[in-house]
C-alpha atoms as a PDB file:
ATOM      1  CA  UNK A   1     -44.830 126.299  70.899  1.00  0.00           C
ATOM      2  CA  UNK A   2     -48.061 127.671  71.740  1.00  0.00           C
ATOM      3  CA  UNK A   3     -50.721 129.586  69.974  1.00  0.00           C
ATOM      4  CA  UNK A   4     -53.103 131.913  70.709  1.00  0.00           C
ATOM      5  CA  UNK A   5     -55.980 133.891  69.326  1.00  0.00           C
ATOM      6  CA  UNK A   6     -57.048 136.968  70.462  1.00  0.00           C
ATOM      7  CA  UNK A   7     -60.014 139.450  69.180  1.00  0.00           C
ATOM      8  CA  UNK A   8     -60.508 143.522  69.264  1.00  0.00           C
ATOM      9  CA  UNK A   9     -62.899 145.985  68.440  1.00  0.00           C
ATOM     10  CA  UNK A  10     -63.293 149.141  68.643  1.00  0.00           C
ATOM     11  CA  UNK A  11     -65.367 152.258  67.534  1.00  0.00           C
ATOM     12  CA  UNK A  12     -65.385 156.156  66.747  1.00  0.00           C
ATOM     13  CA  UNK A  13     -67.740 158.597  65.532  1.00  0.00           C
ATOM     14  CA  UNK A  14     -67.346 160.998  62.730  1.00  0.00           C
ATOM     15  CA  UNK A  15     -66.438 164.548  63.501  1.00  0.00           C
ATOM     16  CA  UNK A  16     -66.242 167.585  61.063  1.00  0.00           C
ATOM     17  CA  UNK A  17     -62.829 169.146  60.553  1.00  0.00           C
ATOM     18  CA  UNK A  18     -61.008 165.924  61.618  1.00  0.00           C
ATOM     19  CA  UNK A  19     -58.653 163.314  58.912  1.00  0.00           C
ATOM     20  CA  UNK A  20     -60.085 160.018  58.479  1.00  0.00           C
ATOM     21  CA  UNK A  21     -56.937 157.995  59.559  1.00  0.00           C
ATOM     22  CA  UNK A  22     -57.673 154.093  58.761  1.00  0.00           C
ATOM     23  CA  UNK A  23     -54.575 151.661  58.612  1.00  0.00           C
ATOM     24  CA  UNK A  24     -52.508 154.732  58.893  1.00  0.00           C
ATOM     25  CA  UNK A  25     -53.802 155.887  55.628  1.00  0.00           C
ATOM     26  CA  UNK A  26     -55.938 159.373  55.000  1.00  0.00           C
ATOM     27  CA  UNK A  27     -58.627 158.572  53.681  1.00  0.00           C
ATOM     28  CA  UNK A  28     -60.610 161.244  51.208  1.00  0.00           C
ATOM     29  CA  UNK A  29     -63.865 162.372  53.417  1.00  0.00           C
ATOM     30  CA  UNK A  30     -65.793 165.089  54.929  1.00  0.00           C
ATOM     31  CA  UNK A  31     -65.525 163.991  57.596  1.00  0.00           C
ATOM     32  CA  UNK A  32     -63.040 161.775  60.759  1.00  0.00           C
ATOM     33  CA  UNK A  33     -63.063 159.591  63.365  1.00  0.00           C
ATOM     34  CA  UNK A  34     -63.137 161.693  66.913  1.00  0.00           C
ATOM     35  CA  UNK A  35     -60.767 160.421  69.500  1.00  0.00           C
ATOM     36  CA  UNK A  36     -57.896 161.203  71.660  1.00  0.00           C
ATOM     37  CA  UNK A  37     -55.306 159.878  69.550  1.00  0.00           C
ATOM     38  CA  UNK A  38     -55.552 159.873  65.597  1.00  0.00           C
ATOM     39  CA  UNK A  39     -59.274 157.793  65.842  1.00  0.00           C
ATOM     40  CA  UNK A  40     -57.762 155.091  63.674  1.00  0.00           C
ATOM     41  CA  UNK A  41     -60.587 152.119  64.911  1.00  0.00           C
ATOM     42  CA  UNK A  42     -58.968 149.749  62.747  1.00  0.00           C
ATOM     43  CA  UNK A  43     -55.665 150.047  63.888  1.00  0.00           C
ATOM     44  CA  UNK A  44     -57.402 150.289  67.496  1.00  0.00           C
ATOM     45  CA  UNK A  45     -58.687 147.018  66.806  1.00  0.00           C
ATOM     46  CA  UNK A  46     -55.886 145.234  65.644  1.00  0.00           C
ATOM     47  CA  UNK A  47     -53.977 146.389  68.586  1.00  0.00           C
ATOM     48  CA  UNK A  48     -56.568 145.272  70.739  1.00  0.00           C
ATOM     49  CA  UNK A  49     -56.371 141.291  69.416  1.00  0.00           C
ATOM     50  CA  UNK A  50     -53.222 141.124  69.685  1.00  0.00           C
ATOM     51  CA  UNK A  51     -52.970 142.535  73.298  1.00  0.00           C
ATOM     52  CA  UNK A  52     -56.119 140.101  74.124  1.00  0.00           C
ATOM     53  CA  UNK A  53     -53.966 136.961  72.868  1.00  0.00           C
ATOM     54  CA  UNK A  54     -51.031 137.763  74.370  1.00  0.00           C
ATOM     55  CA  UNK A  55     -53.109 138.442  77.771  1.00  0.00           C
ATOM     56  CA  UNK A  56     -51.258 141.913  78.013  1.00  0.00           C
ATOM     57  CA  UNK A  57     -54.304 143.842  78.565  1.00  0.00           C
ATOM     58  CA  UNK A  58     -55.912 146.420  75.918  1.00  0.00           C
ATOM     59  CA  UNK A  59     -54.960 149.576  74.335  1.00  0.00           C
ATOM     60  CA  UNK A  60     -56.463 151.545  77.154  1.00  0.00           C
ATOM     61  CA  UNK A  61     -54.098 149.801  79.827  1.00  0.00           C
ATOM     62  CA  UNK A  62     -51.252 150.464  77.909  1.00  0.00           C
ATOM     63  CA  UNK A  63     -52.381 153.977  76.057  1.00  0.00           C
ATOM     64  CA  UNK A  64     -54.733 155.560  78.442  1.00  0.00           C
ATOM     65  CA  UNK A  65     -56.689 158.598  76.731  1.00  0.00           C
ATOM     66  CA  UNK A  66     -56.376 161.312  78.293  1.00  0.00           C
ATOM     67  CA  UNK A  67     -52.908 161.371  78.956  1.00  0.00           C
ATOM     68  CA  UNK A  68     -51.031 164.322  77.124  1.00  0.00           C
ATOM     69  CA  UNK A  69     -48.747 162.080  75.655  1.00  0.00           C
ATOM     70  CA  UNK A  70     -50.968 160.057  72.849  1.00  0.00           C
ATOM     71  CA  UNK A  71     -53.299 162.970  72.396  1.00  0.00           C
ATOM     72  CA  UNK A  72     -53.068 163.439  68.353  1.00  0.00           C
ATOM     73  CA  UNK A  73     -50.709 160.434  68.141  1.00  0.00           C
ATOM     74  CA  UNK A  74     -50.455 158.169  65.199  1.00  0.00           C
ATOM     75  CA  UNK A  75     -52.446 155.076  65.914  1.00  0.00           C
ATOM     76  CA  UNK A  76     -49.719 153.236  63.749  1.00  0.00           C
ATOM     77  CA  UNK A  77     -46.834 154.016  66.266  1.00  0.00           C
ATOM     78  CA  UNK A  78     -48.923 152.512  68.772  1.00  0.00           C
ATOM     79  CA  UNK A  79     -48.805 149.604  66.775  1.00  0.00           C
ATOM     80  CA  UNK A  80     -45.564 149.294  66.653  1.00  0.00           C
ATOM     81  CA  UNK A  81     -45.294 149.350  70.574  1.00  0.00           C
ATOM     82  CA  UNK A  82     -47.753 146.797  70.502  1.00  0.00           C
ATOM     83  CA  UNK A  83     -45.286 145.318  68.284  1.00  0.00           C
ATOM     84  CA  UNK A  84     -42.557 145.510  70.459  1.00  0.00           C
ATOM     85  CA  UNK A  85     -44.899 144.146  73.624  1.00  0.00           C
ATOM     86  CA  UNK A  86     -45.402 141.047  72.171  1.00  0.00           C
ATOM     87  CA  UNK A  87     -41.987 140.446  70.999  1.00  0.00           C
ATOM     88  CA  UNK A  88     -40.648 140.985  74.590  1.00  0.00           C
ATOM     89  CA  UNK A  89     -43.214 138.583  75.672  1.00  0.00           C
ATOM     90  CA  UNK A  90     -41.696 136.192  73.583  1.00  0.00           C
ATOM     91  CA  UNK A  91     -44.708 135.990  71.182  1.00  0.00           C
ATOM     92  CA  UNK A  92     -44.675 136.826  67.238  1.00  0.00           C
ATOM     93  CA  UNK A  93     -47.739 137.499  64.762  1.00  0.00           C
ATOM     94  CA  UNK A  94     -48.704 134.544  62.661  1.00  0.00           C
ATOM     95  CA  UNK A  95     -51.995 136.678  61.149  1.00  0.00           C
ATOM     96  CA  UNK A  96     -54.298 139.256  61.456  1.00  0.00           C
ATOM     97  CA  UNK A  97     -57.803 139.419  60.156  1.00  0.00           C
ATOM     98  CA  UNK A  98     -59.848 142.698  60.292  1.00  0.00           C
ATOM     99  CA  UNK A  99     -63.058 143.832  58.980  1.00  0.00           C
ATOM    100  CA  UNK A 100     -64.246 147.526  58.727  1.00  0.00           C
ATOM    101  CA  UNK A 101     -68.300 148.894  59.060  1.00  0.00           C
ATOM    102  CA  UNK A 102     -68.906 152.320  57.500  1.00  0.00           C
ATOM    103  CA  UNK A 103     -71.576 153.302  55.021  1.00  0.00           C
ATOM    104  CA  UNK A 104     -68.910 155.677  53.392  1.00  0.00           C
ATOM    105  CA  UNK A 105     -66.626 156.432  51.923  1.00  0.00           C
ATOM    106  CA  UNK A 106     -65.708 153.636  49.627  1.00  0.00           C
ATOM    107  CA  UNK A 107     -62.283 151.727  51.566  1.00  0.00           C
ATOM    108  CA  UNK A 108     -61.236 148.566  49.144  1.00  0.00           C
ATOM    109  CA  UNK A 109     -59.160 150.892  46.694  1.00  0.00           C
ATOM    110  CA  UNK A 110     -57.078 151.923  49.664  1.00  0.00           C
ATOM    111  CA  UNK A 111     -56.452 147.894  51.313  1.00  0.00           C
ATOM    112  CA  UNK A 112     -53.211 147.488  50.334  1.00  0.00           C
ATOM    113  CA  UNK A 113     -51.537 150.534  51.838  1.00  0.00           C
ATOM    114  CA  UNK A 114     -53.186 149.840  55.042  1.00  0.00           C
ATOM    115  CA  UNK A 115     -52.244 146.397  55.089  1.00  0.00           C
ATOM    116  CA  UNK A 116     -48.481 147.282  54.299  1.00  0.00           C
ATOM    117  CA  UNK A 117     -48.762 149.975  57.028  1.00  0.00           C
ATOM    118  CA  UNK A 118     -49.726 147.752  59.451  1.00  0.00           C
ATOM    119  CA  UNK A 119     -47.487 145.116  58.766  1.00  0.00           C
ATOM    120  CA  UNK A 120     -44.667 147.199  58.267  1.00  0.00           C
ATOM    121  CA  UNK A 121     -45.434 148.721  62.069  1.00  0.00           C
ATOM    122  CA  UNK A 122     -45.593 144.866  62.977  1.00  0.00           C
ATOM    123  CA  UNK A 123     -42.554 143.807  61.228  1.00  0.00           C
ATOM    124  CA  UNK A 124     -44.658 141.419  59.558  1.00  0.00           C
ATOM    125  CA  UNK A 125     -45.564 140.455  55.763  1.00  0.00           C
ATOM    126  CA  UNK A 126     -48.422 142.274  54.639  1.00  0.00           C
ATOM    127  CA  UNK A 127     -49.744 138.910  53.170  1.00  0.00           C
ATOM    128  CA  UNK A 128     -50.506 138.166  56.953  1.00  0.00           C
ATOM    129  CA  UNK A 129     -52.945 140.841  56.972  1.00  0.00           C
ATOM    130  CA  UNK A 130     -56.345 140.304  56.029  1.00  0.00           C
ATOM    131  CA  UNK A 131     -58.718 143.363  55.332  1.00  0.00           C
ATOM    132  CA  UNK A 132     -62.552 143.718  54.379  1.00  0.00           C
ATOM    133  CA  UNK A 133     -65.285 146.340  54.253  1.00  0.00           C
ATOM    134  CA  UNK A 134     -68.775 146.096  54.863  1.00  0.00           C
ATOM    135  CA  UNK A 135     -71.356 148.351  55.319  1.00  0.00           C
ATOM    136  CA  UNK A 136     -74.618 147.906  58.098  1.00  0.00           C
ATOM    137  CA  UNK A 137     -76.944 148.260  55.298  1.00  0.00           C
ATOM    138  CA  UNK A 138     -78.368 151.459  56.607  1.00  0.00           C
ATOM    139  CA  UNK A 139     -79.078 150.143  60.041  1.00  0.00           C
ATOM    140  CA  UNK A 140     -77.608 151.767  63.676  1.00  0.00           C
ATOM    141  CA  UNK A 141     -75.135 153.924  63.972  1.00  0.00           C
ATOM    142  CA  UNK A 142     -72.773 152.949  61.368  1.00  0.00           C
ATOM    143  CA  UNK A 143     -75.707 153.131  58.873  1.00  0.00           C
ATOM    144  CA  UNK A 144     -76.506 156.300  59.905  1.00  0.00           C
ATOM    145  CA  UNK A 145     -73.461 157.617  59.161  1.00  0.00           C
ATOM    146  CA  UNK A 146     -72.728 158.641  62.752  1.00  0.00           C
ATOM    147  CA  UNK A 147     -69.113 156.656  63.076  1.00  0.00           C
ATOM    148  CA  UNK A 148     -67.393 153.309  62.019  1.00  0.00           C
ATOM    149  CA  UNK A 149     -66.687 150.049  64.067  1.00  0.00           C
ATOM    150  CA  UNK A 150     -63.858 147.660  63.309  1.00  0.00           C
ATOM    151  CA  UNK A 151     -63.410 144.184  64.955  1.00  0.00           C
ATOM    152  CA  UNK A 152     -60.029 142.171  64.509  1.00  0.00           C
ATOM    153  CA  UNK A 153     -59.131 138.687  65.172  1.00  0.00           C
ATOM    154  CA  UNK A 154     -55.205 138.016  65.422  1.00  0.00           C
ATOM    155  CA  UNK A 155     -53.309 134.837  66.153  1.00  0.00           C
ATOM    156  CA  UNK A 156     -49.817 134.782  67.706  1.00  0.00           C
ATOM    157  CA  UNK A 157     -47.648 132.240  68.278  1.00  0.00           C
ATOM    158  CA  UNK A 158     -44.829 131.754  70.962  1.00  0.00           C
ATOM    159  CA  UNK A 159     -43.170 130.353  74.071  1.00  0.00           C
ATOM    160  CA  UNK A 160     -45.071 131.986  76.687  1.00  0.00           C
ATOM    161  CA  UNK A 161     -42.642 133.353  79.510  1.00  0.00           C
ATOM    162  CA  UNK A 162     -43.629 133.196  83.275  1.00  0.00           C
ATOM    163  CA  UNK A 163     -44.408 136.659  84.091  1.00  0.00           C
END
């Protein structure tokens, strides 16, 4: 068996007249995350550890933006194709740990249904998915209030097939 740690990050900023999708979850705001798909940077992130310790590339590889077919698209279904990736790989989750930056809105009150989403798109228990908040204090971008940055660490465990 081997095991195998990967990490992600990624980063949006916020746009008028857009959801603020985190975890799968709409979060009450003025304001979203801009992107090509939904502009979930959490989920983004997770997907990305998890692609990093698997050495199967990123989510751009696999998801290009740009292409018609993940413009709008739920950043949680792409999770589960990362799911699916990894099991085909011959690799499962053990855990994920994430960690959000935004100076608002306030995110703890809405952990748990983002860690059940996410584990549920995994097939995973949600007690394998950590979650925190934090804000930058007021400093850069994120403490501007111009977007939000997430940053994930995942380990997986597996027999690694020969590719």
């Amino acid at each position: 068996m081997t095991t195998r740690v990967g990490i992600g990050y990624d980063v949006h900023p916020l746009a008028p007249g857009r959801p603020l999708v985190l975890g799968g979850v709409t979060v009450p705001y003025e304001r979203g995350l801009a992107g090509w798909s939904d502009g979930d940077v959490l989920a983004h992130a997770v997907m990305d550890a998890l692609l990093g310790a698997a050495s199967l590339g990123d989510i751009g590889s696999h998801f290009p933006p740009g292409d018609p077919r993940y413009r709008g698209i739920s950043s949680l279904e792409l999770l589960q194709r990362v799911g699916t990736l990894l099991r085909d790989a011959g690799w499962r989750v053990v855990n994920i740990d994430a960690i959000i930056a935004a100076e608002q809105p306030r995110l703890a009150g809405h952990f748990a249904i983002m860690r059940q989403n996410m584990a549920q798109a995994l097939g995973i228990d949600p007690g394998q998915v950590g979650l925190k908040a934090t804000t930058s204090e007021g400093l850069g971008f994120v403490g501007r209030g111009e977007g939000m940055a997430a940053w994930a660490v995942a380990l997986i465990e597996g027999v690694e097939l020969s590719r």
